[in-house]
PDB file of N, CA and C in Angstrom:
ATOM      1  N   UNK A   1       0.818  -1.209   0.000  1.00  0.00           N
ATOM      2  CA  UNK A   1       0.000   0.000   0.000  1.00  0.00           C
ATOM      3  C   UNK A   1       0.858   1.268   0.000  1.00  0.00           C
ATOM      4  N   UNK A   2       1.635   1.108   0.889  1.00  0.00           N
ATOM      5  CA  UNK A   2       2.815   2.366   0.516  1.00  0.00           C
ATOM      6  C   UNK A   2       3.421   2.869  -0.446  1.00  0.00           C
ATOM      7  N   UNK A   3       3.773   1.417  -1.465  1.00  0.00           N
ATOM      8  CA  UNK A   3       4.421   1.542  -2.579  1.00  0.00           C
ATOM      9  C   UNK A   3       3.104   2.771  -3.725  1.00  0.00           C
ATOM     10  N   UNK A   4       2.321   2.418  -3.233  1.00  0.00           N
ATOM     11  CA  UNK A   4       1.023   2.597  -4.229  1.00  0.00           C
ATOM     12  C   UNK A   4       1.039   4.333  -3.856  1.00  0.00           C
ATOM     13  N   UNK A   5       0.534   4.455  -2.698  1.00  0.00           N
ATOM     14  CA  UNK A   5       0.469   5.582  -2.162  1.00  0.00           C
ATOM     15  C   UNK A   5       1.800   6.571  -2.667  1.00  0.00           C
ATOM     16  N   UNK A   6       2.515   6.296  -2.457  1.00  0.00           N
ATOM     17  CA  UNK A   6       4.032   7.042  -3.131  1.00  0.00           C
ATOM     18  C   UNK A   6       3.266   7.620  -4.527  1.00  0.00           C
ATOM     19  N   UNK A   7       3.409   6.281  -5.246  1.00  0.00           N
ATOM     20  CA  UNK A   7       3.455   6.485  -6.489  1.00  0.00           C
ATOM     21  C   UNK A   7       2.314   7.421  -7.227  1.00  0.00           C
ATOM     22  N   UNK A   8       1.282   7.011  -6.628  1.00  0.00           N
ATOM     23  CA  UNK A   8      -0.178   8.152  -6.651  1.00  0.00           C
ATOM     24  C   UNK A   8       0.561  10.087  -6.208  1.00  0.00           C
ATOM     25  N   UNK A   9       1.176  10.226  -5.281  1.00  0.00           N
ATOM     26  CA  UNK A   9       1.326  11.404  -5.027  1.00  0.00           C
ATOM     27  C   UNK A   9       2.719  11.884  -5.783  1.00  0.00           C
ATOM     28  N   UNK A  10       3.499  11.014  -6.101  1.00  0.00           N
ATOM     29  CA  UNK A  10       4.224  11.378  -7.134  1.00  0.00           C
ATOM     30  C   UNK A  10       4.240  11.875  -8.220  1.00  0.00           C
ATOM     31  N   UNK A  11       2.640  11.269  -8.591  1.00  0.00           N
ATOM     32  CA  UNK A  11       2.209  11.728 -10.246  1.00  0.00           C
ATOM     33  C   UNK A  11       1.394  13.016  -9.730  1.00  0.00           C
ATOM     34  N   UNK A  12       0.911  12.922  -8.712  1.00  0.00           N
ATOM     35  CA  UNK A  12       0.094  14.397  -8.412  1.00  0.00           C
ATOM     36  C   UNK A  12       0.604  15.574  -8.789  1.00  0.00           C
ATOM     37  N   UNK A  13       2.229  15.213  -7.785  1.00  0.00           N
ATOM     38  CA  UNK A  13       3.422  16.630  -8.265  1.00  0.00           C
ATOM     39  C   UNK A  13       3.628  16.742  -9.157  1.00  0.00           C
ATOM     40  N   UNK A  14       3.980  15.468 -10.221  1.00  0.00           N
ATOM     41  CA  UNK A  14       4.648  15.882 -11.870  1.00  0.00           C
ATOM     42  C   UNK A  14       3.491  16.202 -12.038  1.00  0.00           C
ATOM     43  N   UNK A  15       2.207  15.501 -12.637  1.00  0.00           N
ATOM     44  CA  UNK A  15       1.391  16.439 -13.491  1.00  0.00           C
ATOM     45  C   UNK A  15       0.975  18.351 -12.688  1.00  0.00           C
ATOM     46  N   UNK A  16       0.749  18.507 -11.359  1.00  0.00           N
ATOM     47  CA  UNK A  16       0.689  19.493 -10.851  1.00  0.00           C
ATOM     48  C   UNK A  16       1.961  20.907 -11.618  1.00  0.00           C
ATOM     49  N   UNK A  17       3.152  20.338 -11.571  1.00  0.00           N
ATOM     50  CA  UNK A  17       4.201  21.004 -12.086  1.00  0.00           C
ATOM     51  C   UNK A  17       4.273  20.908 -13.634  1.00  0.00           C
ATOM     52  N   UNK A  18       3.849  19.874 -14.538  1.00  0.00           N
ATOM     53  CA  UNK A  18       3.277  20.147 -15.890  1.00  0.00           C
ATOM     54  C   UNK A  18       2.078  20.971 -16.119  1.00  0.00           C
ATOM     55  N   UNK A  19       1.624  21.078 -15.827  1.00  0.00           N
ATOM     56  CA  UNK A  19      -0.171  21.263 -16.123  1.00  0.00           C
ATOM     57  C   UNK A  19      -0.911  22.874 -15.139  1.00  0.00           C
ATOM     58  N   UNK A  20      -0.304  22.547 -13.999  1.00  0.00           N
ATOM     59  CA  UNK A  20      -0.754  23.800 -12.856  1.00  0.00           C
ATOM     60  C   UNK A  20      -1.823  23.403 -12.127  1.00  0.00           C
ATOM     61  N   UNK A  21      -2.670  22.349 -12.679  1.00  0.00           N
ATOM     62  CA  UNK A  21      -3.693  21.062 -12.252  1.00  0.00           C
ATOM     63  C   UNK A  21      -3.973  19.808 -12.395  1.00  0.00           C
ATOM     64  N   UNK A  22      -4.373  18.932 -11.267  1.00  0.00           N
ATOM     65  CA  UNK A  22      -4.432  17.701 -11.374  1.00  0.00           C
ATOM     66  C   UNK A  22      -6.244  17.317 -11.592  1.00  0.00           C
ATOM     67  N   UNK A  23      -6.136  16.126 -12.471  1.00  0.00           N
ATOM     68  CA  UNK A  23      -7.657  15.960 -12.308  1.00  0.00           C
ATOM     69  C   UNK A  23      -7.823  14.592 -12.348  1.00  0.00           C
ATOM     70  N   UNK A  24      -8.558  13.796 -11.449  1.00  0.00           N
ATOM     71  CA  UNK A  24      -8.539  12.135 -11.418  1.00  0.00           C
ATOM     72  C   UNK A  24      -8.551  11.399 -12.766  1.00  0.00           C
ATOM     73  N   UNK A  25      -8.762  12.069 -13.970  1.00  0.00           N
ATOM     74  CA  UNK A  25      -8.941  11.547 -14.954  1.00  0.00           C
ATOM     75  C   UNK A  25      -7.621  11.778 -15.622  1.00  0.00           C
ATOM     76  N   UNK A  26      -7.002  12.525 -15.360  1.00  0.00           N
ATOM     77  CA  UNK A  26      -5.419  12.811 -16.049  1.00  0.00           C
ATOM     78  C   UNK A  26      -4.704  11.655 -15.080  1.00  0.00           C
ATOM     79  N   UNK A  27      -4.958  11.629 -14.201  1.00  0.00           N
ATOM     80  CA  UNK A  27      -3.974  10.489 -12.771  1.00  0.00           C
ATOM     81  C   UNK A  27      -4.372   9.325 -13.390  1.00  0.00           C
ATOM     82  N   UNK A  28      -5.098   8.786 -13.831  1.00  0.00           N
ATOM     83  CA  UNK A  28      -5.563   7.288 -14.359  1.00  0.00           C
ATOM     84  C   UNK A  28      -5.347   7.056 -15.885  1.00  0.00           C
ATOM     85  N   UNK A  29      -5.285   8.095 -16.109  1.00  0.00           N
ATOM     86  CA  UNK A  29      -4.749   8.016 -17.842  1.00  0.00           C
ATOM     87  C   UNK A  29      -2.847   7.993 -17.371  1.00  0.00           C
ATOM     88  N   UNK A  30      -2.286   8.599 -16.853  1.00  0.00           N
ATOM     89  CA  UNK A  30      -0.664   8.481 -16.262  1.00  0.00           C
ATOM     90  C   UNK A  30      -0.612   7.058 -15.807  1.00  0.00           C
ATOM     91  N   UNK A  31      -1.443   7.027 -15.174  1.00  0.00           N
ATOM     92  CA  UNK A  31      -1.242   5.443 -14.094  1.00  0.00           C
ATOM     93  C   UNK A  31      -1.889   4.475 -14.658  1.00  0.00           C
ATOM     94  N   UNK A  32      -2.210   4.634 -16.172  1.00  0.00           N
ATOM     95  CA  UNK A  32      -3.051   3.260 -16.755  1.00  0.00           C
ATOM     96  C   UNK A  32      -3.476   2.186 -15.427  1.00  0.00           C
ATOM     97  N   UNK A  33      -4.509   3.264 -15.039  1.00  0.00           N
ATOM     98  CA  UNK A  33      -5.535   2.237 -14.098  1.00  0.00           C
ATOM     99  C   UNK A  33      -7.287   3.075 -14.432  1.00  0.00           C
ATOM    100  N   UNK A  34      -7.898   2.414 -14.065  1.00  0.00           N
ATOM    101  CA  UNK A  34      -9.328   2.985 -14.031  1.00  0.00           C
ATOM    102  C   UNK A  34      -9.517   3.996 -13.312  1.00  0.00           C
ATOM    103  N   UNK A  35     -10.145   4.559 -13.837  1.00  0.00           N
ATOM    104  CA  UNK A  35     -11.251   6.076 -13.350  1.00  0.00           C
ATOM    105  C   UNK A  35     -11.399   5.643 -11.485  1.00  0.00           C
ATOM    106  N   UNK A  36     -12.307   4.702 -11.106  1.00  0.00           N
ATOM    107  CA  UNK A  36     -12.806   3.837 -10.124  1.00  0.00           C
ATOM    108  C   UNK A  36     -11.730   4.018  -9.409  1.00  0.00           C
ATOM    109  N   UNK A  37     -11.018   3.378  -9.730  1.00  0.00           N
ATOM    110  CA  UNK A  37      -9.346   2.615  -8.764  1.00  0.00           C
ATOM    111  C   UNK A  37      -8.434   3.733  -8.343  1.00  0.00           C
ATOM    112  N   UNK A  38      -8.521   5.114  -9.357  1.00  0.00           N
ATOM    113  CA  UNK A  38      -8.403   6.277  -8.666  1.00  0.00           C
ATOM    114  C   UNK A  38      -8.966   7.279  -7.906  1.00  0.00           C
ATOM    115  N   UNK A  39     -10.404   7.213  -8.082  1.00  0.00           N
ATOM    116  CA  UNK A  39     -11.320   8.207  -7.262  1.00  0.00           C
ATOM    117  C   UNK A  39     -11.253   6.861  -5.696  1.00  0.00           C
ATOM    118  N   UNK A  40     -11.038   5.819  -5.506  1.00  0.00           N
ATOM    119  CA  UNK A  40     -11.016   4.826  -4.488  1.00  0.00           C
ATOM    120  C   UNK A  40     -10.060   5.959  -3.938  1.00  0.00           C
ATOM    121  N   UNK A  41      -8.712   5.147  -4.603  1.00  0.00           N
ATOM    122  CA  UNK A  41      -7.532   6.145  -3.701  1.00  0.00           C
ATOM    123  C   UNK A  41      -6.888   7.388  -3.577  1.00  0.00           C
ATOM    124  N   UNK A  42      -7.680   8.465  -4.145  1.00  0.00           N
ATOM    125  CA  UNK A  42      -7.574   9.535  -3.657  1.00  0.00           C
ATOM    126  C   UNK A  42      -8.714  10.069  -2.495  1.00  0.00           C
ATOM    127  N   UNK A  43      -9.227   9.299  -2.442  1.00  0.00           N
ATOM    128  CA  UNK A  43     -10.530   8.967  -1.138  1.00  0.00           C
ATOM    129  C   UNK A  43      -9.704   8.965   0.366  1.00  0.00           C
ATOM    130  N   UNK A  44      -8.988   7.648  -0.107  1.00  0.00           N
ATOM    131  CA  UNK A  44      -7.923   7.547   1.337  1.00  0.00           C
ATOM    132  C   UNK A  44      -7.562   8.051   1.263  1.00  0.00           C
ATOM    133  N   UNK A  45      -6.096   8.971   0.515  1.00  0.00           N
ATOM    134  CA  UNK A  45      -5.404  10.068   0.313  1.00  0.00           C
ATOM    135  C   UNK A  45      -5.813  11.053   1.271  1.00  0.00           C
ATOM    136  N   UNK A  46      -6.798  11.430   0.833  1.00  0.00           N
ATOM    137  CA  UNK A  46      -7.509  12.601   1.667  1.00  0.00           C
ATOM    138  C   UNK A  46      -7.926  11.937   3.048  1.00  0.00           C
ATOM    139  N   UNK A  47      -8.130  11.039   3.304  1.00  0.00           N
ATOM    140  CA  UNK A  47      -8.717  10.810   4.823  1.00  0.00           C
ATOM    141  C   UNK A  47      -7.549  10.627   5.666  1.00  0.00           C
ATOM    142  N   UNK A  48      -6.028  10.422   4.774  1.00  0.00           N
ATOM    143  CA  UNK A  48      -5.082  10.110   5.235  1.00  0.00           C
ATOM    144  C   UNK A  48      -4.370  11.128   5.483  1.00  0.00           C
ATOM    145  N   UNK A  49      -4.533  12.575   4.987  1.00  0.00           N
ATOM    146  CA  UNK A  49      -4.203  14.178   4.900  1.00  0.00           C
ATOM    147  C   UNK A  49      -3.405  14.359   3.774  1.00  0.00           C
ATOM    148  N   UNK A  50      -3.098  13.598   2.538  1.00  0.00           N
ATOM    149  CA  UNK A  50      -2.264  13.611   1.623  1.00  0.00           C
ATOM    150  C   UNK A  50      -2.887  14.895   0.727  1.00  0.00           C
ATOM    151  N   UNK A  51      -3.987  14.422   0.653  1.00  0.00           N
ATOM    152  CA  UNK A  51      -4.499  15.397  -0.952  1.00  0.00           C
ATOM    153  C   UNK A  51      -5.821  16.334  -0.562  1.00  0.00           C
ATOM    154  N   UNK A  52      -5.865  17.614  -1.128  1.00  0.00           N
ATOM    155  CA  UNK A  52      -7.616  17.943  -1.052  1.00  0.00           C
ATOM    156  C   UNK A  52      -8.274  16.707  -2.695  1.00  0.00           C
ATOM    157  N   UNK A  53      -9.857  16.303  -1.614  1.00  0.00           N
ATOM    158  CA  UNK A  53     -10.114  15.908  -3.099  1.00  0.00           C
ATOM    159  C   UNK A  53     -11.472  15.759  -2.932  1.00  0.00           C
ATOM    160  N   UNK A  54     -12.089  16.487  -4.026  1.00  0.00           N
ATOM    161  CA  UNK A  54     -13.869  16.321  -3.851  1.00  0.00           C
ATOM    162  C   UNK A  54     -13.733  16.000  -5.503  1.00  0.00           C
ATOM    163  N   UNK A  55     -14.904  15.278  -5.392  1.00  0.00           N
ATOM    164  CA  UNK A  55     -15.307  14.715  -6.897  1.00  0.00           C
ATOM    165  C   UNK A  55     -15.633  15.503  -7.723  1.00  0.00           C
ATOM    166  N   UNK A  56     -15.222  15.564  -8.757  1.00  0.00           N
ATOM    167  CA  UNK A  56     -15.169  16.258 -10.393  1.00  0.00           C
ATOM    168  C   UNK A  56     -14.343  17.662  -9.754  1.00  0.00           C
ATOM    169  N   UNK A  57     -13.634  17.910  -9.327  1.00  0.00           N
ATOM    170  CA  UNK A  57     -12.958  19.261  -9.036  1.00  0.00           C
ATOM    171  C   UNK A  57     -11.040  18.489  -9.038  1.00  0.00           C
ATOM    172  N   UNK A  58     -10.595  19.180  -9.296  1.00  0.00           N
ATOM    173  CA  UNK A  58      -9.324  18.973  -9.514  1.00  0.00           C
ATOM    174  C   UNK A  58      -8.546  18.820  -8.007  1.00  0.00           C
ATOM    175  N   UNK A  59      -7.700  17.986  -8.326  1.00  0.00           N
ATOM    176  CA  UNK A  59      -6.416  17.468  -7.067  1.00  0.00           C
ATOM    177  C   UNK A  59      -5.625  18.363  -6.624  1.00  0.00           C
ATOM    178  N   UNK A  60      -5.452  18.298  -5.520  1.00  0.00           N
ATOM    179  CA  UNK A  60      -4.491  18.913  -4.766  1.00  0.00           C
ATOM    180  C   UNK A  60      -3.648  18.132  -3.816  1.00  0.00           C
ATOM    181  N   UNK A  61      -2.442  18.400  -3.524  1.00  0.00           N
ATOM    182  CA  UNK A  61      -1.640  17.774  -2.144  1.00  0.00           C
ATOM    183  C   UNK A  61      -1.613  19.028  -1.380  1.00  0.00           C
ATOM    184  N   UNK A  62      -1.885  18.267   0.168  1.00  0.00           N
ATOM    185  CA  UNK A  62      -1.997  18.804   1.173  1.00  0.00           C
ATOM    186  C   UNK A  62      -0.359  19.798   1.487  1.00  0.00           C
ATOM    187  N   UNK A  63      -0.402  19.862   2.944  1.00  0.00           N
ATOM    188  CA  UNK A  63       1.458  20.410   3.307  1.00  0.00           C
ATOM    189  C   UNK A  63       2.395  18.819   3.088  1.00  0.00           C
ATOM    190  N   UNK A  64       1.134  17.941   3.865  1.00  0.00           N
ATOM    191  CA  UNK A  64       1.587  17.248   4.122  1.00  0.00           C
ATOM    192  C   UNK A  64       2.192  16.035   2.803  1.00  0.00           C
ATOM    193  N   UNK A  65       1.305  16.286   1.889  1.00  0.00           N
ATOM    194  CA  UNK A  65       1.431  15.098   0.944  1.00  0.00           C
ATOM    195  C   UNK A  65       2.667  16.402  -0.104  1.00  0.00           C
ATOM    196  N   UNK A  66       2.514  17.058  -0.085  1.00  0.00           N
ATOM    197  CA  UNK A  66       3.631  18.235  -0.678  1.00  0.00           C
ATOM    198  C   UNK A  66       5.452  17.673  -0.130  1.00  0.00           C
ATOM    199  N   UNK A  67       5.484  17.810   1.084  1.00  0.00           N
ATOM    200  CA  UNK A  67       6.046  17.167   1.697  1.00  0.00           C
ATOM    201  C   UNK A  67       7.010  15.707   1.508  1.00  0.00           C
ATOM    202  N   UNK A  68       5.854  14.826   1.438  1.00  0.00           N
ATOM    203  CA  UNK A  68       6.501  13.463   1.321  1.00  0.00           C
ATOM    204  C   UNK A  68       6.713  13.536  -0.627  1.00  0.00           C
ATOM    205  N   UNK A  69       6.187  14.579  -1.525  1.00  0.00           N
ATOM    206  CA  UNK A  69       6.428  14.522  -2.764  1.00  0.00           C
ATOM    207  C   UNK A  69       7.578  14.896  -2.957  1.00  0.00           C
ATOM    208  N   UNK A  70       8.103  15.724  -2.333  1.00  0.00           N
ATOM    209  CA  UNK A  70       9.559  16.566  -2.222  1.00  0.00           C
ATOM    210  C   UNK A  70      10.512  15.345  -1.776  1.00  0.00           C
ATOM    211  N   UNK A  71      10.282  15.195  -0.286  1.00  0.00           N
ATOM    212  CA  UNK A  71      10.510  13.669  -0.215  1.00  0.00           C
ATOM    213  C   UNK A  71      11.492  12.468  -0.921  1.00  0.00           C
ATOM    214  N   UNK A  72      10.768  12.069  -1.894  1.00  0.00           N
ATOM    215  CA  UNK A  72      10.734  11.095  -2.548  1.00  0.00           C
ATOM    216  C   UNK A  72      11.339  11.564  -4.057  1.00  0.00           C
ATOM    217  N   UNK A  73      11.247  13.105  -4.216  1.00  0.00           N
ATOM    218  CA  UNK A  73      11.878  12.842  -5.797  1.00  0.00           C
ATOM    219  C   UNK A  73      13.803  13.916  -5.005  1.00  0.00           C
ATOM    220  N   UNK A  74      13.775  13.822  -3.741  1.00  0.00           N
ATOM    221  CA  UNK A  74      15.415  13.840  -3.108  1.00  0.00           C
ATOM    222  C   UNK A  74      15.523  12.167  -3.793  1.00  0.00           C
ATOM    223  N   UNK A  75      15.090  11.346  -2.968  1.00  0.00           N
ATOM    224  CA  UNK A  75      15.473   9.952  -2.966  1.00  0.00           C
ATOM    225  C   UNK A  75      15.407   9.214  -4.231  1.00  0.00           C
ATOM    226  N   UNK A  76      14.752   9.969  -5.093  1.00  0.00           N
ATOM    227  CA  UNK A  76      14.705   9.390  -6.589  1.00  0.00           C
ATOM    228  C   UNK A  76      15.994  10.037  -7.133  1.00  0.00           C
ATOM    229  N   UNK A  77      16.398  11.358  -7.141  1.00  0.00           N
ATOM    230  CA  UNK A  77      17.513  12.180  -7.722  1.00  0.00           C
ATOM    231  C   UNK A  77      18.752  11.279  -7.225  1.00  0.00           C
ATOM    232  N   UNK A  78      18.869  10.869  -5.896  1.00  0.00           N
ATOM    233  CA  UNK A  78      19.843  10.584  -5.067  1.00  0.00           C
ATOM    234  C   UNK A  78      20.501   9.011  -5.585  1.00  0.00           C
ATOM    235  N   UNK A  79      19.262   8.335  -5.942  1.00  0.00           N
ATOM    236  CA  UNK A  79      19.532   6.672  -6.229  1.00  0.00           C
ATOM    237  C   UNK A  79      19.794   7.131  -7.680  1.00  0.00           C
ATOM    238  N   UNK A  80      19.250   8.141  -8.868  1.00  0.00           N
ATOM    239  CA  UNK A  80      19.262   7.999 -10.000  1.00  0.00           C
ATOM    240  C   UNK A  80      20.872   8.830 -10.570  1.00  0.00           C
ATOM    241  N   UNK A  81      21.339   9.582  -9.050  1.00  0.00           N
ATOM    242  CA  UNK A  81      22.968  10.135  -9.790  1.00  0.00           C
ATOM    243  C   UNK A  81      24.062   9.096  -8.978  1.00  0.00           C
ATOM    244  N   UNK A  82      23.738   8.554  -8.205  1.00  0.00           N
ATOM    245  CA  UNK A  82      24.324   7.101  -8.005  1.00  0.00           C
ATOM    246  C   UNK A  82      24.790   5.663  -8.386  1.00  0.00           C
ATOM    247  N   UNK A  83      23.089   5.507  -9.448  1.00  0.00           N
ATOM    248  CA  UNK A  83      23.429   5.062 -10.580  1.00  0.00           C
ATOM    249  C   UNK A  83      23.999   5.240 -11.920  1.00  0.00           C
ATOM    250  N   UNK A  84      24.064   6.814 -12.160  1.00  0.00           N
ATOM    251  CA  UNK A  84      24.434   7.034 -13.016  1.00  0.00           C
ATOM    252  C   UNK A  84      26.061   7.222 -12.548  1.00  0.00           C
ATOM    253  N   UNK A  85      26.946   7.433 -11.737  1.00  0.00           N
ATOM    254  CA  UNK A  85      27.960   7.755 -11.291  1.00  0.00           C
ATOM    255  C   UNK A  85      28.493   6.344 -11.627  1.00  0.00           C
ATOM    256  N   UNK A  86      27.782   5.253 -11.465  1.00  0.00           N
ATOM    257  CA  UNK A  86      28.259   3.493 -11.256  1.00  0.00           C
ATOM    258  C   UNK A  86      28.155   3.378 -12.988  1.00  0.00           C
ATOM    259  N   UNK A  87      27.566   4.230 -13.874  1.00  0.00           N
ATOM    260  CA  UNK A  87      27.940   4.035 -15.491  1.00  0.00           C
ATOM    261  C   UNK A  87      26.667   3.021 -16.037  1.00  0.00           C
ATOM    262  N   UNK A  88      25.361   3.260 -15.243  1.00  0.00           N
ATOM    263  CA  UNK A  88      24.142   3.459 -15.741  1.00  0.00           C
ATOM    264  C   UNK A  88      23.657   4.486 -16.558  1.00  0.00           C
ATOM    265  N   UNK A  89      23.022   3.974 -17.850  1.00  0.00           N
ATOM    266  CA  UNK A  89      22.528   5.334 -18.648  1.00  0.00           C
ATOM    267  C   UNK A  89      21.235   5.850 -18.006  1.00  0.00           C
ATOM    268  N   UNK A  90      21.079   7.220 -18.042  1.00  0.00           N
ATOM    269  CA  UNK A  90      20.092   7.970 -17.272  1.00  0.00           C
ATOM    270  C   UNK A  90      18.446   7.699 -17.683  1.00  0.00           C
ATOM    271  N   UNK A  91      18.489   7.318 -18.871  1.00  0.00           N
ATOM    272  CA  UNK A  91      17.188   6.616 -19.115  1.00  0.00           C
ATOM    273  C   UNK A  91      16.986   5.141 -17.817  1.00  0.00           C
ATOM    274  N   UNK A  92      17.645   4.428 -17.878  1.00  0.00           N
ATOM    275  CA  UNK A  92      18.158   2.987 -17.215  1.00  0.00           C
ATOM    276  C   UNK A  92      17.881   3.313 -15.883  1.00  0.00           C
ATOM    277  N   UNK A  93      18.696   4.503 -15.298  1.00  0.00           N
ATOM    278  CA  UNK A  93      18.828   4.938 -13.863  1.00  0.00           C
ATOM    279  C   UNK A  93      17.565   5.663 -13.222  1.00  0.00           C
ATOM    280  N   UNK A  94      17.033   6.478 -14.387  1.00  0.00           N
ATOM    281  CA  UNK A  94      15.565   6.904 -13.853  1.00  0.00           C
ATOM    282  C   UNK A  94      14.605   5.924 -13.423  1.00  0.00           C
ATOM    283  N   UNK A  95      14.462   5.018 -14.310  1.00  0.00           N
ATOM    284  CA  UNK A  95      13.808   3.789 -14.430  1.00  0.00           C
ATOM    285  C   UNK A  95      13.678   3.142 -12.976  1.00  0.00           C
ATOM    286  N   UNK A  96      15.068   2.627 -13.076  1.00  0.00           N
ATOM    287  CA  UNK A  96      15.208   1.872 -11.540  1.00  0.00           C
ATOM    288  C   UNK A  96      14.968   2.699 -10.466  1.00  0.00           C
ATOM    289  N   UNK A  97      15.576   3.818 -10.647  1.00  0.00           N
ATOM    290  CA  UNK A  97      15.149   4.910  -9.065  1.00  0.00           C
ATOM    291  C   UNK A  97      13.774   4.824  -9.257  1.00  0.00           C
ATOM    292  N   UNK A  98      12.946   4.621  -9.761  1.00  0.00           N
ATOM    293  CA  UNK A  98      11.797   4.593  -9.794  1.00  0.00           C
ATOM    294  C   UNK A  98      11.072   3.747  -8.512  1.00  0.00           C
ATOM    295  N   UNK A  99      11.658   2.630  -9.200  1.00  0.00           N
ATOM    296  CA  UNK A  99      11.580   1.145  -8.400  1.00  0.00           C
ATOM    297  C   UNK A  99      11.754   1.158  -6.560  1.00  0.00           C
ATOM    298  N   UNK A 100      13.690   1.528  -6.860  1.00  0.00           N
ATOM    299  CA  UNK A 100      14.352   1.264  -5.754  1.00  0.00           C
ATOM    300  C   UNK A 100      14.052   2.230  -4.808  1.00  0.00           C
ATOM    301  N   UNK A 101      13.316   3.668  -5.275  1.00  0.00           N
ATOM    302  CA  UNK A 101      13.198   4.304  -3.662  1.00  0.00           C
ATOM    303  C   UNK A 101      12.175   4.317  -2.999  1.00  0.00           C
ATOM    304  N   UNK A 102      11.129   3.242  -3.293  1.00  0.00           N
ATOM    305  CA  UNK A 102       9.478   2.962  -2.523  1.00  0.00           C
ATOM    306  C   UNK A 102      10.944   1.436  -1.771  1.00  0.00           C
ATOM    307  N   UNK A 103      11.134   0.909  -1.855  1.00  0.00           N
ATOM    308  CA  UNK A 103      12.016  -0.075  -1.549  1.00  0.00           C
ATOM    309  C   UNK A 103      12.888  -0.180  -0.208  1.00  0.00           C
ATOM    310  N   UNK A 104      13.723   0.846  -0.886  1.00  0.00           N
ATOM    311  CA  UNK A 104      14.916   1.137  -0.001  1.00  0.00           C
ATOM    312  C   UNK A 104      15.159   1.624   2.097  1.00  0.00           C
ATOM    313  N   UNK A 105      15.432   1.431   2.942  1.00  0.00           N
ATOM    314  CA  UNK A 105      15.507   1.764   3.995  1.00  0.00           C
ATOM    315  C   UNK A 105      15.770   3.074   4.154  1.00  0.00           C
ATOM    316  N   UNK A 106      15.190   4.453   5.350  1.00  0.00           N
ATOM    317  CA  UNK A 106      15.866   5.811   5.488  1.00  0.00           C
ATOM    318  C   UNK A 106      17.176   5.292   5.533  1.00  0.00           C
ATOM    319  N   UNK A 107      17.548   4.120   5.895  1.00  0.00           N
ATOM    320  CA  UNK A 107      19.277   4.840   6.655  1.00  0.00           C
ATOM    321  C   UNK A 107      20.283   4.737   5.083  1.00  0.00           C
ATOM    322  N   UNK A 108      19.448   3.337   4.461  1.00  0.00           N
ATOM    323  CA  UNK A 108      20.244   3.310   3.206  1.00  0.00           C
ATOM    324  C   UNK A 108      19.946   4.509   2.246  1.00  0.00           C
ATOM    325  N   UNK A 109      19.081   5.336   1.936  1.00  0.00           N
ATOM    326  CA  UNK A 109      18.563   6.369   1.325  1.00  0.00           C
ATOM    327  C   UNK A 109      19.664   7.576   1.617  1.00  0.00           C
ATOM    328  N   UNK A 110      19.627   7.573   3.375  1.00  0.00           N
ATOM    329  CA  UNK A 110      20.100   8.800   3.419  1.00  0.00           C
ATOM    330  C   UNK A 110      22.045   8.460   3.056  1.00  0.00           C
ATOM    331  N   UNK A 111      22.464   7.894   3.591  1.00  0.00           N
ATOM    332  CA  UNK A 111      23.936   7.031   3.093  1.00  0.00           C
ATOM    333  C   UNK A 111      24.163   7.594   1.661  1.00  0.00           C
ATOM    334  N   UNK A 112      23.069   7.068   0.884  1.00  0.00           N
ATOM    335  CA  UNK A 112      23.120   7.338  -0.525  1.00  0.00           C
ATOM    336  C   UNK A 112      23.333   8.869  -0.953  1.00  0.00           C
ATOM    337  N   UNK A 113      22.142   9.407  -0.008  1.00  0.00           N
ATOM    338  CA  UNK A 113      22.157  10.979   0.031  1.00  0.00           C
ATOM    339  C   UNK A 113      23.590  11.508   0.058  1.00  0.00           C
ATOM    340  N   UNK A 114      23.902  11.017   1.001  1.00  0.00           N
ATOM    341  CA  UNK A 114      25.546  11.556   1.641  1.00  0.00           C
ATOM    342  C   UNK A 114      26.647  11.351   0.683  1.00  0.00           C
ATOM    343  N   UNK A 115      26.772  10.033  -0.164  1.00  0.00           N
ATOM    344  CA  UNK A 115      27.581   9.812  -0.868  1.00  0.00           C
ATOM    345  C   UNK A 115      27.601  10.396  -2.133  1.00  0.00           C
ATOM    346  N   UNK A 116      26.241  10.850  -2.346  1.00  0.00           N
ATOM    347  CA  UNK A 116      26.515  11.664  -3.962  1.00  0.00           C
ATOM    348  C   UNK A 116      26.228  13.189  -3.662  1.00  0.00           C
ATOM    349  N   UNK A 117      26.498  13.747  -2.470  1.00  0.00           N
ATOM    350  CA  UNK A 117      26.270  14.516  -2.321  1.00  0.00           C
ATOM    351  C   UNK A 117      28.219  14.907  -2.355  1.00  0.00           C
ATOM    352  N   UNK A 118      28.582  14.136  -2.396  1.00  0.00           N
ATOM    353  CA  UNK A 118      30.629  13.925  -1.885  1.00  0.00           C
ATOM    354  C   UNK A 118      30.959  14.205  -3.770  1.00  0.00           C
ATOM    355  N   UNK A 119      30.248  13.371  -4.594  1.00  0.00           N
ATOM    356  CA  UNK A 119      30.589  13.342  -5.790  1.00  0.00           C
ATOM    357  C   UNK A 119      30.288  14.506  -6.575  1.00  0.00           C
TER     358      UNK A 119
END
């Protein structure tokens, strides 16, 4: 569920920072999933303090879901110039940071942080 949750507020920020608005129907067309399966979990989202979200009105992240979006694309930048430093191509390395930072432990994340922060 975490993994999921990430990934839902992840796309909130990119399309938010493409677009200037999010709308459940742009999030399910990104996330090739159903209409349904996204108005579900932006339901929790919001009960969880991640997102504002009322039906047919456009998405928002909270402080809080703002927050863990910032978050997570440190820990995506961090695993993806790490890999690329190890002589991964940046297509390749985006990819996997994708993967590896719903995955990964804070302590190994932040380690990572530290080490390409040296490079």
């Amino acid at each position: 569920m975490q993994e999921i949750r990430e990934k839902y507020i992840e796309r909130i920020y990119e399309l938010k920072q493409k677009k200037g608005y999010v709308r459940a129907t742009d999030l399910a067309s990104l996330l090739n999933v159903k209409p349904s399966s996204v108005t579900e979990m932006l339901q929790k989202l919001a009960k969880e303090g991640y997102v504002h979200y009322e039906k047919y009105r456009v998405v928002d992240l909270t402080e809080k879901g703002l927050e863990l979006a910032l978050n997570l694309e440190r820990r995506h930048q961090a695993i993806k110039k790490l890999l690329m430093h190890l002589g991964v191509s940046e297509g390749t390395a985006d990819r996997d940071a994708c993967v590896v930072e719903h995955i990964l432990s804070e302590e190994s994340i932040k380690k990572i942080q530290e080490f390409v922060e040296k490079i």
